[in-house]
Protein backbone atom coordinates (compact mmCIF):
# COMPACT_ATOMS: atom_id res chain seq x y z
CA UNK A 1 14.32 -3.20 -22.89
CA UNK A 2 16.01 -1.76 -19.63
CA UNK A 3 13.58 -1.04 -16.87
CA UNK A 4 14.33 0.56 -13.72
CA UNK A 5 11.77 0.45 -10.85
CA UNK A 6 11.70 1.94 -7.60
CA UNK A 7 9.08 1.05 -4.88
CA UNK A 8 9.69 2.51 -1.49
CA UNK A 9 7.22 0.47 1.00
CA UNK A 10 5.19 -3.19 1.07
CA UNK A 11 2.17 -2.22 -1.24
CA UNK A 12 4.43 -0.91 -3.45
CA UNK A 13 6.80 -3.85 -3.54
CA UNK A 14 3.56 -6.06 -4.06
CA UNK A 15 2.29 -3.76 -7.14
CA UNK A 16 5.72 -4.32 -8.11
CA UNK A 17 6.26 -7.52 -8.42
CA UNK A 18 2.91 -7.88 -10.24
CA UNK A 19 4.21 -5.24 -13.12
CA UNK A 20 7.36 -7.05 -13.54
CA UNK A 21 5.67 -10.74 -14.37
CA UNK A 22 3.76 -9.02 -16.76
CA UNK A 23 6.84 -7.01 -18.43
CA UNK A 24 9.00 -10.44 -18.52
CA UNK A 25 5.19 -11.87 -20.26
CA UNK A 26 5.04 -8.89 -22.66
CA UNK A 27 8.45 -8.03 -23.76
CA UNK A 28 11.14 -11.17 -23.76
CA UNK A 29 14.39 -9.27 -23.47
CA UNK A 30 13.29 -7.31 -20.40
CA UNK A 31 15.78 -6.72 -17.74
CA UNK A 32 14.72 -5.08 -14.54
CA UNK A 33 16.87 -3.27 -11.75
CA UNK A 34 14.76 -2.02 -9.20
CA UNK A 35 14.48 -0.56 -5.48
CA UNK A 36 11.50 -2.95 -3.98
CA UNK A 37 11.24 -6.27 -1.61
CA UNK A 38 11.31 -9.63 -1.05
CA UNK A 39 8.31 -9.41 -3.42
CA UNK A 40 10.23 -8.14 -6.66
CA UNK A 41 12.91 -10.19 -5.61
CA UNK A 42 11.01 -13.55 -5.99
CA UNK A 43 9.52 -12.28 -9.39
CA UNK A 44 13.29 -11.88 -10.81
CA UNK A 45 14.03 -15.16 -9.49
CA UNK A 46 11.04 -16.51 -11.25
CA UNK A 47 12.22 -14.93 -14.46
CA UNK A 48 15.37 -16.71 -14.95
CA UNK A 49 19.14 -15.14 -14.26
CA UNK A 50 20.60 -11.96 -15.22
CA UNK A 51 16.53 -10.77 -15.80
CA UNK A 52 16.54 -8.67 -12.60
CA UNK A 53 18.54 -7.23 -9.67
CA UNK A 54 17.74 -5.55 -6.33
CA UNK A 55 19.64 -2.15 -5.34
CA UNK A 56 18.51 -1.77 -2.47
CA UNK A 57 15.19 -3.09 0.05
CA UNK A 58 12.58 -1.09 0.90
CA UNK A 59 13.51 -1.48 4.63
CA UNK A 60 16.17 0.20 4.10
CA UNK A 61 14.20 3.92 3.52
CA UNK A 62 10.89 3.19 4.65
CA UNK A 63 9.08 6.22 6.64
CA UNK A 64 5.51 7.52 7.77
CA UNK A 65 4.90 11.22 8.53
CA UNK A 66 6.48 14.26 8.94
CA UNK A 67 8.34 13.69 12.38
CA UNK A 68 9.49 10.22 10.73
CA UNK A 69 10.83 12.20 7.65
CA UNK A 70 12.55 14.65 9.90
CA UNK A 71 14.17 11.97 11.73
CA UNK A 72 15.52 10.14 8.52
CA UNK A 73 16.37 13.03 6.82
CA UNK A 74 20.34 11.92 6.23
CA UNK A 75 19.46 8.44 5.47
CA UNK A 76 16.67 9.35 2.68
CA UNK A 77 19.10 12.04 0.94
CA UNK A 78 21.79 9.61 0.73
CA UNK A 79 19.79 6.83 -0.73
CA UNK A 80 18.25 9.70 -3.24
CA UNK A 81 22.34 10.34 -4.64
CA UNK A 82 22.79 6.66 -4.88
CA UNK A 83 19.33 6.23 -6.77
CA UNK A 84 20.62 8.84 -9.19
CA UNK A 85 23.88 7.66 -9.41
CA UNK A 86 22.94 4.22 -10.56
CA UNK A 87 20.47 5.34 -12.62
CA UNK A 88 23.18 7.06 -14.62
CA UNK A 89 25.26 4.47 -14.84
CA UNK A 90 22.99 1.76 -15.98
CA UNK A 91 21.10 4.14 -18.08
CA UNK A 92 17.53 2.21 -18.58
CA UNK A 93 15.06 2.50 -21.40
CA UNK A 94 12.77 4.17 -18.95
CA UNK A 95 12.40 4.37 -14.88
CA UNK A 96 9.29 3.42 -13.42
CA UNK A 97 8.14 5.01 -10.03
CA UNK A 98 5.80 3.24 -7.89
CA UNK A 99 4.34 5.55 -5.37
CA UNK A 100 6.28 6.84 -2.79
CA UNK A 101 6.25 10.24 -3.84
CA UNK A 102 8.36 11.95 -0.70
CA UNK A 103 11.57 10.11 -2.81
CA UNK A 104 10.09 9.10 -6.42
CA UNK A 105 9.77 12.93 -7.26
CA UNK A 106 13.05 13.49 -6.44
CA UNK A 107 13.76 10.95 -8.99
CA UNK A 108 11.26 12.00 -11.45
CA UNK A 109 12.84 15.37 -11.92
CA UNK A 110 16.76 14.14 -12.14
CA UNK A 111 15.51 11.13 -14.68
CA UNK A 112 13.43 13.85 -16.72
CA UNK A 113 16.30 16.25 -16.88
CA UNK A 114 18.99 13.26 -17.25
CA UNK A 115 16.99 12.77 -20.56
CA UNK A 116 15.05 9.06 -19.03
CA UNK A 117 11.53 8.55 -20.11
CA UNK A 118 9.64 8.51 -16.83
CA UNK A 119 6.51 6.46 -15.64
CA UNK A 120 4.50 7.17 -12.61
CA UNK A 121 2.89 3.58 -11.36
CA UNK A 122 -0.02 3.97 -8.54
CA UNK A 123 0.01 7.68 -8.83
CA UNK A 124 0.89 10.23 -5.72
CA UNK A 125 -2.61 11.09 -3.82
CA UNK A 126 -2.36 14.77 -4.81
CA UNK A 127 -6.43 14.26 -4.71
CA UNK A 128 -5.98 14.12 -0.72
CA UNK A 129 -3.38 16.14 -0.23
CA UNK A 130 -0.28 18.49 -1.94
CA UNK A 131 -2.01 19.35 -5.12
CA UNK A 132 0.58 21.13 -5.88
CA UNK A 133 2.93 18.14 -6.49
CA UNK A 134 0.54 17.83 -9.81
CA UNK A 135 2.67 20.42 -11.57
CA UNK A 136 5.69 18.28 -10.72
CA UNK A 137 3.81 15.31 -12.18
CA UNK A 138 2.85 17.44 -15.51
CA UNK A 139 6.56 18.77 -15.63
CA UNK A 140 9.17 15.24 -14.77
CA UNK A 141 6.41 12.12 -15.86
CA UNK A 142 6.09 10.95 -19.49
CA UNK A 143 2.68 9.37 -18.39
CA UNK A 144 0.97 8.65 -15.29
CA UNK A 145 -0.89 4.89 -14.44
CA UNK A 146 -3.55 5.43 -12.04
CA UNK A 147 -5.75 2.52 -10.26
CA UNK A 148 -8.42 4.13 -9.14
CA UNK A 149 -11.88 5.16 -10.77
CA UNK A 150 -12.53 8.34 -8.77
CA UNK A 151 -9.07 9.03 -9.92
CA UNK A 152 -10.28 9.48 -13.83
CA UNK A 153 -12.34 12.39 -13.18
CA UNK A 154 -9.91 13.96 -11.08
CA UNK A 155 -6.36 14.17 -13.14
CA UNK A 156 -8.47 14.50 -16.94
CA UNK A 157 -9.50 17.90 -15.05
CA UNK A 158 -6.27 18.92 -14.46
CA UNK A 159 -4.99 18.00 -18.01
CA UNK A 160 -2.54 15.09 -16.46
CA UNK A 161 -2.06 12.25 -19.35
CA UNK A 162 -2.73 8.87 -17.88
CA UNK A 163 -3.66 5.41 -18.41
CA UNK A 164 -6.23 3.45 -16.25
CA UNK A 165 -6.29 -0.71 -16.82
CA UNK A 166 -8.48 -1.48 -13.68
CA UNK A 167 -6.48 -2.25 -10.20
CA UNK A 168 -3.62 -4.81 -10.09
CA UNK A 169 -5.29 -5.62 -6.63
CA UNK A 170 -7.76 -7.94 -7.69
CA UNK A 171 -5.31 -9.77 -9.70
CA UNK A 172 -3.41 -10.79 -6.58
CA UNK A 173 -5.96 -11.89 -4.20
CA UNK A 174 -7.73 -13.81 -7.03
CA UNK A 175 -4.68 -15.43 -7.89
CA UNK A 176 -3.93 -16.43 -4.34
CA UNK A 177 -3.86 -19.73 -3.09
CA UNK A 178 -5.41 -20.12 0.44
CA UNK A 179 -4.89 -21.88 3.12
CA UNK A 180 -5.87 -21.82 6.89
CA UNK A 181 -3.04 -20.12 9.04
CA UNK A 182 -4.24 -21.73 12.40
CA UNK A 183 -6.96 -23.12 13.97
CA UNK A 184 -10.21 -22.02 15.95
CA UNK A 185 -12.07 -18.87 14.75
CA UNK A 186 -9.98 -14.96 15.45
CA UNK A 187 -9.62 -11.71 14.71
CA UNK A 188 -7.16 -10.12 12.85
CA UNK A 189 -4.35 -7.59 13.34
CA UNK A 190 -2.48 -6.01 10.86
CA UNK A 191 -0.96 -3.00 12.76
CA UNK A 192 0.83 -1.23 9.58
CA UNK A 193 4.29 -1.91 8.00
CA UNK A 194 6.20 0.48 9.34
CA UNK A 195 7.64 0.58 13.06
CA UNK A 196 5.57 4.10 13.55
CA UNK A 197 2.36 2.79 12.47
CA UNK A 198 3.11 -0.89 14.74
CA UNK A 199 4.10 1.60 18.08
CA UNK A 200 0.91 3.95 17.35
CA UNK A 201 -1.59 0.86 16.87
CA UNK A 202 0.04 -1.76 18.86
CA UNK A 203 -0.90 -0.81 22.53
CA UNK A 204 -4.57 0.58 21.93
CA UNK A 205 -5.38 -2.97 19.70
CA UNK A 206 -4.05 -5.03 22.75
CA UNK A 207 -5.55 -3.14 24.90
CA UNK A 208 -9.08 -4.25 23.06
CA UNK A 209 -8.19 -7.48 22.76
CA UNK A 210 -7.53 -8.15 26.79
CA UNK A 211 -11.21 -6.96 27.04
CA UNK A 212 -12.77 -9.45 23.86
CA UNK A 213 -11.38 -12.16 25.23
CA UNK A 214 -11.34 -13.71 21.95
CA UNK A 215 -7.61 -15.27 19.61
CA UNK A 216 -6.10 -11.85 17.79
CA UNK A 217 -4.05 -13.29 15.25
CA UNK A 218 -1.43 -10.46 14.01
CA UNK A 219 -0.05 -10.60 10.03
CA UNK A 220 3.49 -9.87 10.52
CA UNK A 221 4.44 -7.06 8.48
CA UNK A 222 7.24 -7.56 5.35
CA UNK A 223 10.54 -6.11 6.45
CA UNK A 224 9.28 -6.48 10.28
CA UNK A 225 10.61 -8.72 12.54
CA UNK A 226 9.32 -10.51 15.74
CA UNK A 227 11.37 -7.88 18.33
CA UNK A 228 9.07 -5.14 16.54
CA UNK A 229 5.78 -7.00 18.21
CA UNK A 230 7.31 -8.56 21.29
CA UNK A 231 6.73 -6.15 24.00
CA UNK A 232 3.09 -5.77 22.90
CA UNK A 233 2.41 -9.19 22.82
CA UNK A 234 4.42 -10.20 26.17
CA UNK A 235 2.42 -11.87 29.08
CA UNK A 236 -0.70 -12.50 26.25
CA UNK A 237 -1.86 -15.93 25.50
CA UNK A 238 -4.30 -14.95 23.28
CA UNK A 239 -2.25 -13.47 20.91
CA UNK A 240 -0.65 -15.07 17.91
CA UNK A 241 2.01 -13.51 15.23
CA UNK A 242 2.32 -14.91 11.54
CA UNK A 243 4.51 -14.08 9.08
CA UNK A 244 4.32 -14.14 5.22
CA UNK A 245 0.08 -15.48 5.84
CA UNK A 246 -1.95 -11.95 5.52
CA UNK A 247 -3.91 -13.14 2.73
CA UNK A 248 -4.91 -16.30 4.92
CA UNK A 249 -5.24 -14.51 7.78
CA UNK A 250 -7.67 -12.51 7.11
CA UNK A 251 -9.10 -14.86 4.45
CA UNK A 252 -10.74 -16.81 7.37
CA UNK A 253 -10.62 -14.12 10.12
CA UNK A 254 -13.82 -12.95 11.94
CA UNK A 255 -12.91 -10.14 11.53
CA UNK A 256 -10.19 -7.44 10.90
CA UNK A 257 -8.74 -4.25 12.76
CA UNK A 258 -6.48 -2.78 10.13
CA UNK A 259 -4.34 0.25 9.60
CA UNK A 260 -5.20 2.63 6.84
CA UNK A 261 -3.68 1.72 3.47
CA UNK A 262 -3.33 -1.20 1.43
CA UNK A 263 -4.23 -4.10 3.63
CA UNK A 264 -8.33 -2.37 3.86
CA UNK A 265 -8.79 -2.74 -0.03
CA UNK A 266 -7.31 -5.95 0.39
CA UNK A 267 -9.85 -7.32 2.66
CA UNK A 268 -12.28 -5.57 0.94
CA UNK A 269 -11.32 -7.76 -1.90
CA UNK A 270 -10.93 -10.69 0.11
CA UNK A 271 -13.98 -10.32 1.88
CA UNK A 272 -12.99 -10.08 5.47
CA UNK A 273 -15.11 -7.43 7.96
CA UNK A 274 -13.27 -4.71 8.87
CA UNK A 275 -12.72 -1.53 11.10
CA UNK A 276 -10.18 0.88 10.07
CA UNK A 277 -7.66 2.48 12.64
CA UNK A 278 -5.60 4.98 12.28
CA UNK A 279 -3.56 7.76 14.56
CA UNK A 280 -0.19 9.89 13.44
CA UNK A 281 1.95 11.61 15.80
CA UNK A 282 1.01 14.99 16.92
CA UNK A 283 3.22 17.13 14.21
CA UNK A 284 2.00 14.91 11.36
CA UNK A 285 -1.75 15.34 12.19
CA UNK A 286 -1.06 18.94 12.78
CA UNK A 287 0.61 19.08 8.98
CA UNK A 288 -2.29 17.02 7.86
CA UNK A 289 -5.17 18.90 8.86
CA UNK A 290 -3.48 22.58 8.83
CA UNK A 291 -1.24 22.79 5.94
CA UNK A 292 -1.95 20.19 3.54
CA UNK A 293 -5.82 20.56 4.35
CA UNK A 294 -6.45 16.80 4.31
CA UNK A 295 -10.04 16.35 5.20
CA UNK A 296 -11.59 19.56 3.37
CA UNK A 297 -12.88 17.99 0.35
CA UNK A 298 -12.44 14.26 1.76
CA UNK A 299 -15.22 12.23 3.50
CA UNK A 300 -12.88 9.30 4.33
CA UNK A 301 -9.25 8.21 4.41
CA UNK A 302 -9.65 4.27 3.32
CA UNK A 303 -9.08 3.44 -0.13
CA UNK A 304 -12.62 1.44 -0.67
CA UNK A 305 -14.82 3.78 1.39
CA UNK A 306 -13.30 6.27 -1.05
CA UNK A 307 -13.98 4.35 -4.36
CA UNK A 308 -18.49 3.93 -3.46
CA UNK A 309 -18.30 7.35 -1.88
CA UNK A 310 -20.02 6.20 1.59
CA UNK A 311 -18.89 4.37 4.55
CA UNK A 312 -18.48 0.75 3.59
CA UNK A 313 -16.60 0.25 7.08
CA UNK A 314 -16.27 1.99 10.03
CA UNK A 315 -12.80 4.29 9.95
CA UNK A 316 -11.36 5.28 13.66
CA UNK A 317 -8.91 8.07 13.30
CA UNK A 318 -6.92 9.65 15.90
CA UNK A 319 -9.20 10.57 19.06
CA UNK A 320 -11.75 8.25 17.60
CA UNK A 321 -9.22 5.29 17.78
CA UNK A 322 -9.54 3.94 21.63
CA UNK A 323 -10.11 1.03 23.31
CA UNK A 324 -13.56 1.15 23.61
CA UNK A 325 -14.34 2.10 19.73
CA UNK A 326 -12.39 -0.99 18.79
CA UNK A 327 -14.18 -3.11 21.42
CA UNK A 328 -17.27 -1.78 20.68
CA UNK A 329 -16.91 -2.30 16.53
CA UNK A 330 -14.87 -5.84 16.29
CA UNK A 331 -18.19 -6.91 18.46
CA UNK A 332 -21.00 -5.42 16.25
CA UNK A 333 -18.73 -6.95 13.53
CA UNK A 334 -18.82 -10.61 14.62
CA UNK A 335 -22.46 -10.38 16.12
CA UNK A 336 -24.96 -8.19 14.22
CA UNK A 337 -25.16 -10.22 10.68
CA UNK A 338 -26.93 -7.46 9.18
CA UNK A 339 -24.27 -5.35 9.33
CA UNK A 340 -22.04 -7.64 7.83
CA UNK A 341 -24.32 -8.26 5.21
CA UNK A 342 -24.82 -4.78 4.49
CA UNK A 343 -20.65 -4.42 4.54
CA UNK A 344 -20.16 -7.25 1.76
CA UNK A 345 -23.03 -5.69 -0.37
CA UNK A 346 -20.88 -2.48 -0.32
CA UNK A 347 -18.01 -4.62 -0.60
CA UNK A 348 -19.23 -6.10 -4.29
CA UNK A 349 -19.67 -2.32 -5.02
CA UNK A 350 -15.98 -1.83 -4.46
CA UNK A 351 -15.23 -4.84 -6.39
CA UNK A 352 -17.47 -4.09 -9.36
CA UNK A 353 -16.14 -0.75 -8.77
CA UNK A 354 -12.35 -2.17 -9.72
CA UNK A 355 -13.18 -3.37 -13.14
CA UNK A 356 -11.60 -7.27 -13.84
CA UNK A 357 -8.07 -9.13 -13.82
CA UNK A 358 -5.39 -8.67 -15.76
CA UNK A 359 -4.32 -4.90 -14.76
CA UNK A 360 -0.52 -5.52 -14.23
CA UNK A 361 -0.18 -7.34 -17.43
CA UNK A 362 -2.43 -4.56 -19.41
CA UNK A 363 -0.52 -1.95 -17.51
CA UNK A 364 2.53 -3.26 -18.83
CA UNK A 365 1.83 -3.62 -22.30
CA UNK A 366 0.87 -0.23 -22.47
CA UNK A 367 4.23 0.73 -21.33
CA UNK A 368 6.20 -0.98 -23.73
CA UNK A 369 3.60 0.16 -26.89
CA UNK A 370 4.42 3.94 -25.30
CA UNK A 371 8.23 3.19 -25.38
């Protein structure tokens, strides 16, 4: 079968890649075009020529909040006509959205219209905000996959038809072979993996690490390149940037300031101590807490504090997120061994939580036995 799949940042290209090695495992004449990264591209290597072919990289349409959307505007409609126009032409068997809602709805509703069968992969977080994009989801998607257990409860309330296999997450850090990145103990940096997120985090986290004193090793985001980093990092001998090692780095890290997403379940998973940082510019926090009501029926914004319903890790959002916060919690992280204890008890929790491997591969099996 034809399968077209669209993934619009990192996590999405990594979830990607995952769900094509199990389609190219399950069904033996599957061809794949997709929207994604250097991820998806390596899987359609790995399945063998003509199997796969990139339209277009993720870099390409990438975008955080509402002032980045406003600022991308042109770019992001453009890429939306030539999404639909290639969609047409190649005409799949079905198109598979990953995420990325502010672009994969458009889709949705042309490929629904257009007469595709449509699958929603990692579904849209109308449980934290824009509930009413559920309608959209009930109206354009054949069936939603979801990867999260609170999410069960949530969309068999509001009548949604999905399919939960556990979370593909678990899969790839299991599955990942280690190896130290460099030498000496650190903490780690990821900063986000979008230019936005790397300007918002960039200065505050350096700031903090002038005043530990300590090696800050930073995992270079996918798509990013050193000139995103360099004047943050200028002048500061203490500060190291890797690409393509997150998993090491924060494999054998000390510990781990990360931006919301992603990356915290990941070193959840991994096992790495963590404080979660996040801050939005002042029109997207506005839109966030005034329109969209984020925050009204949600305790926390990280994806594993969200799945044992308490504060595994500390989060820092916004005003919390300042020099001294980060200071104060990357120390209590490396020197109070209770508390880290207490963090990887809730962090076997999350785990547990997660159910076992083999989520891409059950994931796609259930999409071909639906085609």
């Amino acid at each position: 079968m034809r399968y077209y799949i669209i993934a619009g940042e990192a996590s999405g290209d990594l979830h990607g890649s995952n769900l094509m090695k199990g389609l190219y495992a399950e069904d033996p004449e599957a061809v794949v075009r997709f929207w994604g990264g250097d991820l998806m591209l390596a899987a359609a290597s790995e399945a063998g020529t003509g199997r796969g072919a990139l339209v277009r990289h993720y870099r390409e349409g990438a975008v955080m909040g509402i002032s980045d959307v406003l600022g991308k505007a042109g770019r992001l409609m453009r890429n939306v006509r030539a999404c639909k126009a290639d969609i047409a032409a190649w005409r799949p068997d079905v198109v598979i959205l990953i995420d990325y809602p502010g672009f994969n709805f458009k889709i949705a509703e042309f490929a629904h219209k257009a007469g595709f069968k449509v699958f929603y992969y990692i579904a849209p977080k109308t449980w934290a905000s824009r509930e009413g994009r559920n309608r959209k989801l009930k109206q354009f998607v054949d069936r939603l996959f979801i990867v999260f257990p609170f999410e069960v409860p949530y969309f068999e309330q509001r009548g949604i038809p999905f399919v939960y296999k556990g979370n593909p997450l678990v899969d790839a850090v299991d599955s990942h072979a280690y190896s130290r990145p460099v030498e000496g103990n650190y903490v780690a940096l990821l900063a986000g993996s979008r230019k936005g997120e790397i300007s918002r985090m960039m200065p505050v986290c350096m700031e903090a690490a002038d005043r530990l004193g300590c090696k800050v090793v930073i995992a270079g985001a996918p798509a990013r390149s050193e000139a995103d980093y360099a004047q943050f990092i200028a002048g500061r001998r203490n500060v190291e940037l890797v690409f393509g090692r997150t998993y090491d780095i924060l494999k054998y890290a000390d510990a781990a300031i990360i931006n919301s997403g992603t990356a915290s379940l990941e070193a959840a998973l991994i096992g790495t101590p963590q404080v979660v940082c996040w801050s939005g510019s002042r029109l997207t926090v506005f839109v966030a807490r005034h329109i969209f009501r984020v925050g009204d029926h949600l305790s926390y914004i990280s994806l594993g504090n969200l799945i044992v319903g308490r504060e595994a890790f500390r989060e820092l959002i916004q005003e919390g997120f300042n020099a001294d916060a980060v200071v104060a919690e990357v120390r209590r992280l490396t020197g109070d061994d209770a508390y880290r204890a207490r963090m990887m008890s809730d962090y076997a929790d999350i785990r547990s939580a997660l159910g076992g491997t083999g989520a891409s591969r059950a994931v796609a099996r259930e999409m071909i036995k639906l085609l």
